[in-house]
Protein backbone atom coordinates (compact mmCIF):
# COMPACT_ATOMS: atom_id res chain seq x y z
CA UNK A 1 159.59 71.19 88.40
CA UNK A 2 163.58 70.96 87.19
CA UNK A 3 162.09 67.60 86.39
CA UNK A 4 159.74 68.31 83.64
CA UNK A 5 159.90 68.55 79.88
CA UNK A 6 158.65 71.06 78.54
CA UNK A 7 156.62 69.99 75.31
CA UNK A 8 158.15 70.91 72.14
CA UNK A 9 157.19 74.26 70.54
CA UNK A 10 154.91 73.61 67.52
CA UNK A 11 155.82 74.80 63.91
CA UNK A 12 153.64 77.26 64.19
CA UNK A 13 154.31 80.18 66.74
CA UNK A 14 151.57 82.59 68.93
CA UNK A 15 149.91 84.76 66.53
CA UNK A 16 147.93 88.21 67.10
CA UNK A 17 144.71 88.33 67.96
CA UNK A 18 144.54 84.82 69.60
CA UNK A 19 142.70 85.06 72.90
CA UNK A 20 145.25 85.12 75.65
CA UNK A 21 148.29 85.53 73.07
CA UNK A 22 149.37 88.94 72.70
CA UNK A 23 151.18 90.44 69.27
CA UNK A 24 154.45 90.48 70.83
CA UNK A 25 155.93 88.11 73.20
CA UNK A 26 159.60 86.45 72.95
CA UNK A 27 160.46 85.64 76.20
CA UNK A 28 161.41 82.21 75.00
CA UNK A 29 163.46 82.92 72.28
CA UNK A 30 166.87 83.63 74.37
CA UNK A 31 166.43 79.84 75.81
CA UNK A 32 165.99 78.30 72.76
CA UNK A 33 168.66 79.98 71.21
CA UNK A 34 171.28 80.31 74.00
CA UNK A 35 170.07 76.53 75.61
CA UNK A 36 169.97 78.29 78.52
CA UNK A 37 167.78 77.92 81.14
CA UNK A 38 166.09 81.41 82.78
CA UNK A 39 166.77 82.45 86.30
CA UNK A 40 162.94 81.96 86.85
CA UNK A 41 162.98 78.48 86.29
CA UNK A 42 165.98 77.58 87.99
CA UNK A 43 164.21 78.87 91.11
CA UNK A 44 162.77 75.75 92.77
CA UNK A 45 159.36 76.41 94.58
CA UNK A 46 158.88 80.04 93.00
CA UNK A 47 156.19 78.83 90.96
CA UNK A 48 153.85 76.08 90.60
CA UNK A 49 154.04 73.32 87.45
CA UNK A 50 150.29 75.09 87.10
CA UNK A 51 152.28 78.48 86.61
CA UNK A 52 153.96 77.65 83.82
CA UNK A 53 151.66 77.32 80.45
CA UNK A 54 152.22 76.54 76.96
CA UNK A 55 149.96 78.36 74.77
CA UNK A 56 151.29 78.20 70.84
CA UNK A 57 155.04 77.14 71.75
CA UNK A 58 155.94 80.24 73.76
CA UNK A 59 156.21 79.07 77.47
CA UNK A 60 154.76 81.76 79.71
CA UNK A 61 156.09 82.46 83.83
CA UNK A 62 153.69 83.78 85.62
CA UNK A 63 153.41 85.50 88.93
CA UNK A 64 151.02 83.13 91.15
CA UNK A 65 149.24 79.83 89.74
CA UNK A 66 146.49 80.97 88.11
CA UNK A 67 146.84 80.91 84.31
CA UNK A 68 145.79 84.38 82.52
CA UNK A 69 142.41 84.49 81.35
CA UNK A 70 141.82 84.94 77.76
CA UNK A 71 141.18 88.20 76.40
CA UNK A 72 137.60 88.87 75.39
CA UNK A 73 136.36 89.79 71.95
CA UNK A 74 134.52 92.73 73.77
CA UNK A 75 138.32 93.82 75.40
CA UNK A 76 139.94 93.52 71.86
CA UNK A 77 137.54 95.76 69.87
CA UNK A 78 137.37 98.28 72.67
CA UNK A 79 141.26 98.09 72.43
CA UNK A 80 141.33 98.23 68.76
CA UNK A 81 138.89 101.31 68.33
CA UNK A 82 140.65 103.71 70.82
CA UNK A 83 144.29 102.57 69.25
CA UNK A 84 142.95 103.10 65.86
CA UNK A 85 141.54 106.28 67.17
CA UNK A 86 144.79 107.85 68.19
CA UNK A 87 146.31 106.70 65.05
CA UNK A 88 144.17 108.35 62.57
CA UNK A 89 143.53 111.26 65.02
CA UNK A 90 147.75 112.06 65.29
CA UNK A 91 148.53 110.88 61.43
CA UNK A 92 145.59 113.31 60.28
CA UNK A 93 145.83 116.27 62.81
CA UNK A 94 149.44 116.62 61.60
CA UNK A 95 149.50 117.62 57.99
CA UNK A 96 146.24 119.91 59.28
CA UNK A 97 148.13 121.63 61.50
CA UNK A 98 151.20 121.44 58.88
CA UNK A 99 148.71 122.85 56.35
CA UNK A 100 147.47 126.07 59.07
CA UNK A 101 150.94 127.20 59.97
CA UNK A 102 152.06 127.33 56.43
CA UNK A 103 154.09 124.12 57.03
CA UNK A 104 155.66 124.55 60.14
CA UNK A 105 155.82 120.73 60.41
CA UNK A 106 158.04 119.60 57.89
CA UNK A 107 157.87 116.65 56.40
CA UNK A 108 159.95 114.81 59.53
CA UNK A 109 157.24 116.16 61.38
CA UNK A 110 154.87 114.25 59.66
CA UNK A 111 156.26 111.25 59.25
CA UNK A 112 157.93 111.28 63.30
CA UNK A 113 154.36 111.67 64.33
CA UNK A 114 152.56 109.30 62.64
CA UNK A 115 155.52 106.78 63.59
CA UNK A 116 155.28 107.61 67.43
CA UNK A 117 151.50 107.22 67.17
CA UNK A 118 151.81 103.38 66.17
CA UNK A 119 154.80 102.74 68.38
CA UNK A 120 152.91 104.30 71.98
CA UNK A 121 149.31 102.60 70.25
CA UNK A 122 151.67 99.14 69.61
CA UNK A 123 153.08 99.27 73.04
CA UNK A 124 149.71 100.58 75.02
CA UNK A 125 147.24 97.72 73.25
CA UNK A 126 149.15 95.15 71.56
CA UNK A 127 148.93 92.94 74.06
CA UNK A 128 144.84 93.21 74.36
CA UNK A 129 143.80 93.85 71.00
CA UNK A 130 147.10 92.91 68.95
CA UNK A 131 146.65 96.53 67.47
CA UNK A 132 146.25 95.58 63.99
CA UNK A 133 145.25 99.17 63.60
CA UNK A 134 144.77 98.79 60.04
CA UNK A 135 142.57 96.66 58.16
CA UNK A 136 144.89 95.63 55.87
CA UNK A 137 147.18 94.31 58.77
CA UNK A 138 143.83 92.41 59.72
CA UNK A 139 142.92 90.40 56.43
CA UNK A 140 147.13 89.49 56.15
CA UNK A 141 147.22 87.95 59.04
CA UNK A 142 143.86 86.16 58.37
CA UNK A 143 144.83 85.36 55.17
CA UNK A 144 148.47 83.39 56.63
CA UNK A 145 145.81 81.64 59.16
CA UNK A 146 147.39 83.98 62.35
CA UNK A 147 143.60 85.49 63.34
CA UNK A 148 140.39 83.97 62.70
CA UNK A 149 137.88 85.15 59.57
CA UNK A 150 135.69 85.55 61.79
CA UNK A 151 136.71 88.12 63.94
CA UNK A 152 137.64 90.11 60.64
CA UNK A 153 134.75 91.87 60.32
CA UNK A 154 134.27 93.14 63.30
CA UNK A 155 137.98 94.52 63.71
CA UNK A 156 137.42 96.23 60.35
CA UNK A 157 134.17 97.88 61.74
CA UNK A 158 135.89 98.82 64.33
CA UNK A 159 138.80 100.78 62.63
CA UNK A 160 136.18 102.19 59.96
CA UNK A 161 134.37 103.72 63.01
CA UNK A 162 137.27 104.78 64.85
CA UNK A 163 138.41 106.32 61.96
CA UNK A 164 135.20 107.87 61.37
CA UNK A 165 135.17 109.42 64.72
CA UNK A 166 138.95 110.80 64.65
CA UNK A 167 137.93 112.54 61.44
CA UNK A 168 134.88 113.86 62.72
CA UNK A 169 136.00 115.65 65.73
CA UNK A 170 139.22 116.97 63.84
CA UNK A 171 136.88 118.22 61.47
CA UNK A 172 135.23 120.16 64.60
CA UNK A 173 138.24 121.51 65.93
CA UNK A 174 139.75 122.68 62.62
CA UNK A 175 136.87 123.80 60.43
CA UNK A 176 137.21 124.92 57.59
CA UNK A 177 140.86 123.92 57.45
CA UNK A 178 140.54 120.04 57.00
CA UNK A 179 142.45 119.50 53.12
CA UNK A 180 145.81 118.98 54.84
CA UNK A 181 144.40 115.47 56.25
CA UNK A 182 143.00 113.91 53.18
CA UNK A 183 145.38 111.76 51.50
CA UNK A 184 145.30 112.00 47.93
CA UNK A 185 147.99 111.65 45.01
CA UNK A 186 150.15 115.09 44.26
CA UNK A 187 149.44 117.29 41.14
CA UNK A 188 150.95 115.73 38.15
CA UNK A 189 151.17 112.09 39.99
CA UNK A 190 149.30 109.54 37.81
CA UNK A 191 146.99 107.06 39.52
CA UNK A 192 149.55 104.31 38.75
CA UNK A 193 152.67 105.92 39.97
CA UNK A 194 150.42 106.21 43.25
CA UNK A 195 149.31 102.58 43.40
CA UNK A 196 152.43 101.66 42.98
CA UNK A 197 153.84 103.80 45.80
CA UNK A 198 151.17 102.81 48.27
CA UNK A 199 151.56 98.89 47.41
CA UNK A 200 155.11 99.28 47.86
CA UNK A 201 155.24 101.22 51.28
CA UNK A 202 152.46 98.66 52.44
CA UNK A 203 154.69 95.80 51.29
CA UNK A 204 157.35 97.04 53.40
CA UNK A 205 155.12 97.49 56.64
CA UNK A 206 153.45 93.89 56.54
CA UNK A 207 157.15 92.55 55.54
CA UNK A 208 158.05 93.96 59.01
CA UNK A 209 154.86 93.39 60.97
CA UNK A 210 154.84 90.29 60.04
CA UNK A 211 158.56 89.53 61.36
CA UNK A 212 158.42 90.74 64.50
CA UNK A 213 154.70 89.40 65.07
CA UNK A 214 154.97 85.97 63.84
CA UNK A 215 158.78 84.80 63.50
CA UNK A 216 160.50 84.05 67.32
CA UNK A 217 163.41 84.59 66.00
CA UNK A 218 162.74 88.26 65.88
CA UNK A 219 163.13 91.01 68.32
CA UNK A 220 159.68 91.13 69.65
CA UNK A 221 160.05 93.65 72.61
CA UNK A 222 161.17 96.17 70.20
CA UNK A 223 158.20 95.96 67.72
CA UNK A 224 156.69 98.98 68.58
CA UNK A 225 159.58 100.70 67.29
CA UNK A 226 160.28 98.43 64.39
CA UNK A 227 157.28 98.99 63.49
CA UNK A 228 157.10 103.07 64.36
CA UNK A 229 160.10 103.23 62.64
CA UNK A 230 159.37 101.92 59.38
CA UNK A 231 156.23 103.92 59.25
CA UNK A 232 158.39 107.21 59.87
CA UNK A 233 160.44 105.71 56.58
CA UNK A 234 157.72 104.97 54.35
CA UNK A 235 156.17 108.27 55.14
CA UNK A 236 159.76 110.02 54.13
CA UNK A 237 159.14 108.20 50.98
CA UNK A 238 156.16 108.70 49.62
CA UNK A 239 154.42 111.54 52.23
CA UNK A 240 155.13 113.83 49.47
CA UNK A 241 153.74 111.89 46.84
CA UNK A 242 150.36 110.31 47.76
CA UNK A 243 150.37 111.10 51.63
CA UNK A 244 151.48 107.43 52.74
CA UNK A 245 148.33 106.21 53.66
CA UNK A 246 149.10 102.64 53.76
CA UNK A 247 146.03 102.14 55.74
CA UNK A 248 142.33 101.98 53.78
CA UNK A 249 140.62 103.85 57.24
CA UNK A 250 143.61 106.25 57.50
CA UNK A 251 142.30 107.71 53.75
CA UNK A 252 138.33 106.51 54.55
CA UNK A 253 137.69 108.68 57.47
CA UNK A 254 139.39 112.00 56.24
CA UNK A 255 137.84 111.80 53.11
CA UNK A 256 134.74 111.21 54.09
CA UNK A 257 134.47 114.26 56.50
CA UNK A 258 136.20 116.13 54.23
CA UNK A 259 134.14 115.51 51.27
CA UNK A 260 137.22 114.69 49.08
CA UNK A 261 137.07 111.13 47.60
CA UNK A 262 139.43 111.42 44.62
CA UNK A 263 141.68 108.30 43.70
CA UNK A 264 140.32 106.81 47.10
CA UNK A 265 139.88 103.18 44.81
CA UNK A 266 143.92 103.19 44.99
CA UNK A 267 143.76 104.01 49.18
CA UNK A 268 141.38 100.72 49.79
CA UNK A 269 142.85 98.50 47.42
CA UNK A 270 146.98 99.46 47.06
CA UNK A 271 147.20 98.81 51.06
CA UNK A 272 145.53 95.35 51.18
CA UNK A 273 147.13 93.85 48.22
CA UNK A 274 150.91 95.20 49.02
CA UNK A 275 150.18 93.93 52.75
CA UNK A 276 149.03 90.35 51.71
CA UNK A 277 152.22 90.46 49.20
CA UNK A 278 154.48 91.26 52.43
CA UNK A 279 152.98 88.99 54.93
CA UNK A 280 153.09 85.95 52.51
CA UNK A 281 156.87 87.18 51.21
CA UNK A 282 158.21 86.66 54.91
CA UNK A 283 156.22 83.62 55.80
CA UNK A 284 158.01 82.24 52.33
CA UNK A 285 161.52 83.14 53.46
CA UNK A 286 161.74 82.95 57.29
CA UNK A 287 163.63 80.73 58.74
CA UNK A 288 161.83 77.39 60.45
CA UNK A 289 161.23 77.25 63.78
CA UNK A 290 163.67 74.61 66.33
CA UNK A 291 161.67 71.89 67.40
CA UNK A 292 162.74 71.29 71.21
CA UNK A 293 166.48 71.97 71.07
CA UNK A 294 167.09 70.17 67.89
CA UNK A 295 168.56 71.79 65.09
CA UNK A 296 167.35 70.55 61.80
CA UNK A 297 168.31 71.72 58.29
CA UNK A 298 166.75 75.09 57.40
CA UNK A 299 164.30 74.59 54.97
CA UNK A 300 162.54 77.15 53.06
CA UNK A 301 159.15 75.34 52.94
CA UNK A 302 158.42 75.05 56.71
């Protein structure tokens, strides 16, 4: 097995949502950076030539010889709806509860519980479902060619109807108190100071999503709180302002069980277009990946 070459990684690395390739992996990146080869691989007969798999450049140990199957489209959406489902359920129960106890919450309240939400729902389900949680997560990456068009529908069905359901049953258990959820812009914020806050903070997320999702150079086993973390920022930014939505079913599901669908056009449009503007920023200025253990010129255009 020492003997063997392992074919070069290709330009482009493992992407979320492919079957078998979860949203963050980076086993391979200390090798490749380091030239070092792992303790796993220096063990002779631990592992079959079958064991080892090469499935978009990241090279994989595994436990026995049988490859992992790939993940079903049935697994991901199940995975998808009950991630989205905690997501919207913690990031609107929150400012409900904050709004009941005369706000007991605080605005680090807010914005730490919303941020643990997507790190536990990153860390439970990224590696099924790739947790986009969010549809505009979904059409970035589909847009930069890292999750097929044609699974975009159904992932954005899925988070519409998660969404749907979180609202609904917070609705239940806090009736008649159910304003505090619905993000919508402060009194005396215009409708374009609050597109322009939601595009911005949604910018920021993709920029990082997309980072520690797509580039192996990044830090992929600590997405979840990359990720969380950034989240718990934006929300310190603009939580005050338009209720950092920066998610189109975060806003869709509240509003709809609340009955409150004012400035909602800037909720399912500011989110989609600052994500898309993030994604495609990154992909524009990350580095190239090594081909093999070569080390070319960096070029922007890789």
């Amino acid at each position: 097995m020492e003997n063997e070459e392992a074919p070069s990684a290709p330009s482009t690395p493992v992407t979320p949502g492919t079957p078998g390739a979860p949203l963050f992996g980076g086993g391979h990146r200390a090798e490749r950076s380091h030239g070092r080869k792992s303790l796993l691989r220096n063990c002779s007969g631990c592992f079959t030539a079958e064991a080892w798999s090469m499935e978009g450049g990241m090279a994989r140990s595994l436990s026995s010889s049988l490859l992992h199957p790939p993940v079903s489209l049935a697994r991901k959406v199940g995975a998808e709806f009950i991630g989205t489902l905690i997501l919207v359920f913690a990031g609107t129960a929150t400012p409900i509860v904050n709004q009941k106890t005369n706000g007991s919450e605080t605005l680090l309240g807010l914005a730490a519980s919303t941020g643990l939400a997507v790190m536990i729902v990153i860390l439970a389900t990224g590696h099924i479902s790739g947790a986009h949680l969010n549809p505009a997560v979904t059409i970035s990456f589909a847009a930069l060619k890292h999750f097929p068009w044609k699974h975009v529908p159904v992932y954005i069905g899925t988070q519409a109807a998660a969404s749907l359901c979180a609202a609904f049953a917070l609705k239940g258990i806090f009736h008649p108190v159910m304003g505090g959820g619905v993000t919508v812009p402060s009194a005396g914020v215009s409708d374009g100071q609050a597109f322009a806050l939601e595009f911005i903070i949604s910018f920021n997320l993709m920029l990082v999503v997309t980072a520690v999702a797509t580039d192996t150079r990044a830090v992929g086993e600590l997405a979840g709180i990359a990720v969380g973390a950034t989240v718990m920022l934006n929300i310190l930014i603009a939580g005050p302002t338009t209720g950092a939505s920066m998610n189109p079913v975060r806003t869709l599901g509240p509003a709809i069980a609340a009955g409150n669908y004012r400035a909602i056009w800037i909720y399912l449009t500011a989110p989609i277009l600052g994500a898309l503007c993030g994604a495609g920023i990154y992909t524009a200025v990350k580095l190239p990946d090594d081909e093999g253990n070569n080390h070319e010129k960096p070029s922007i255009f890789a």
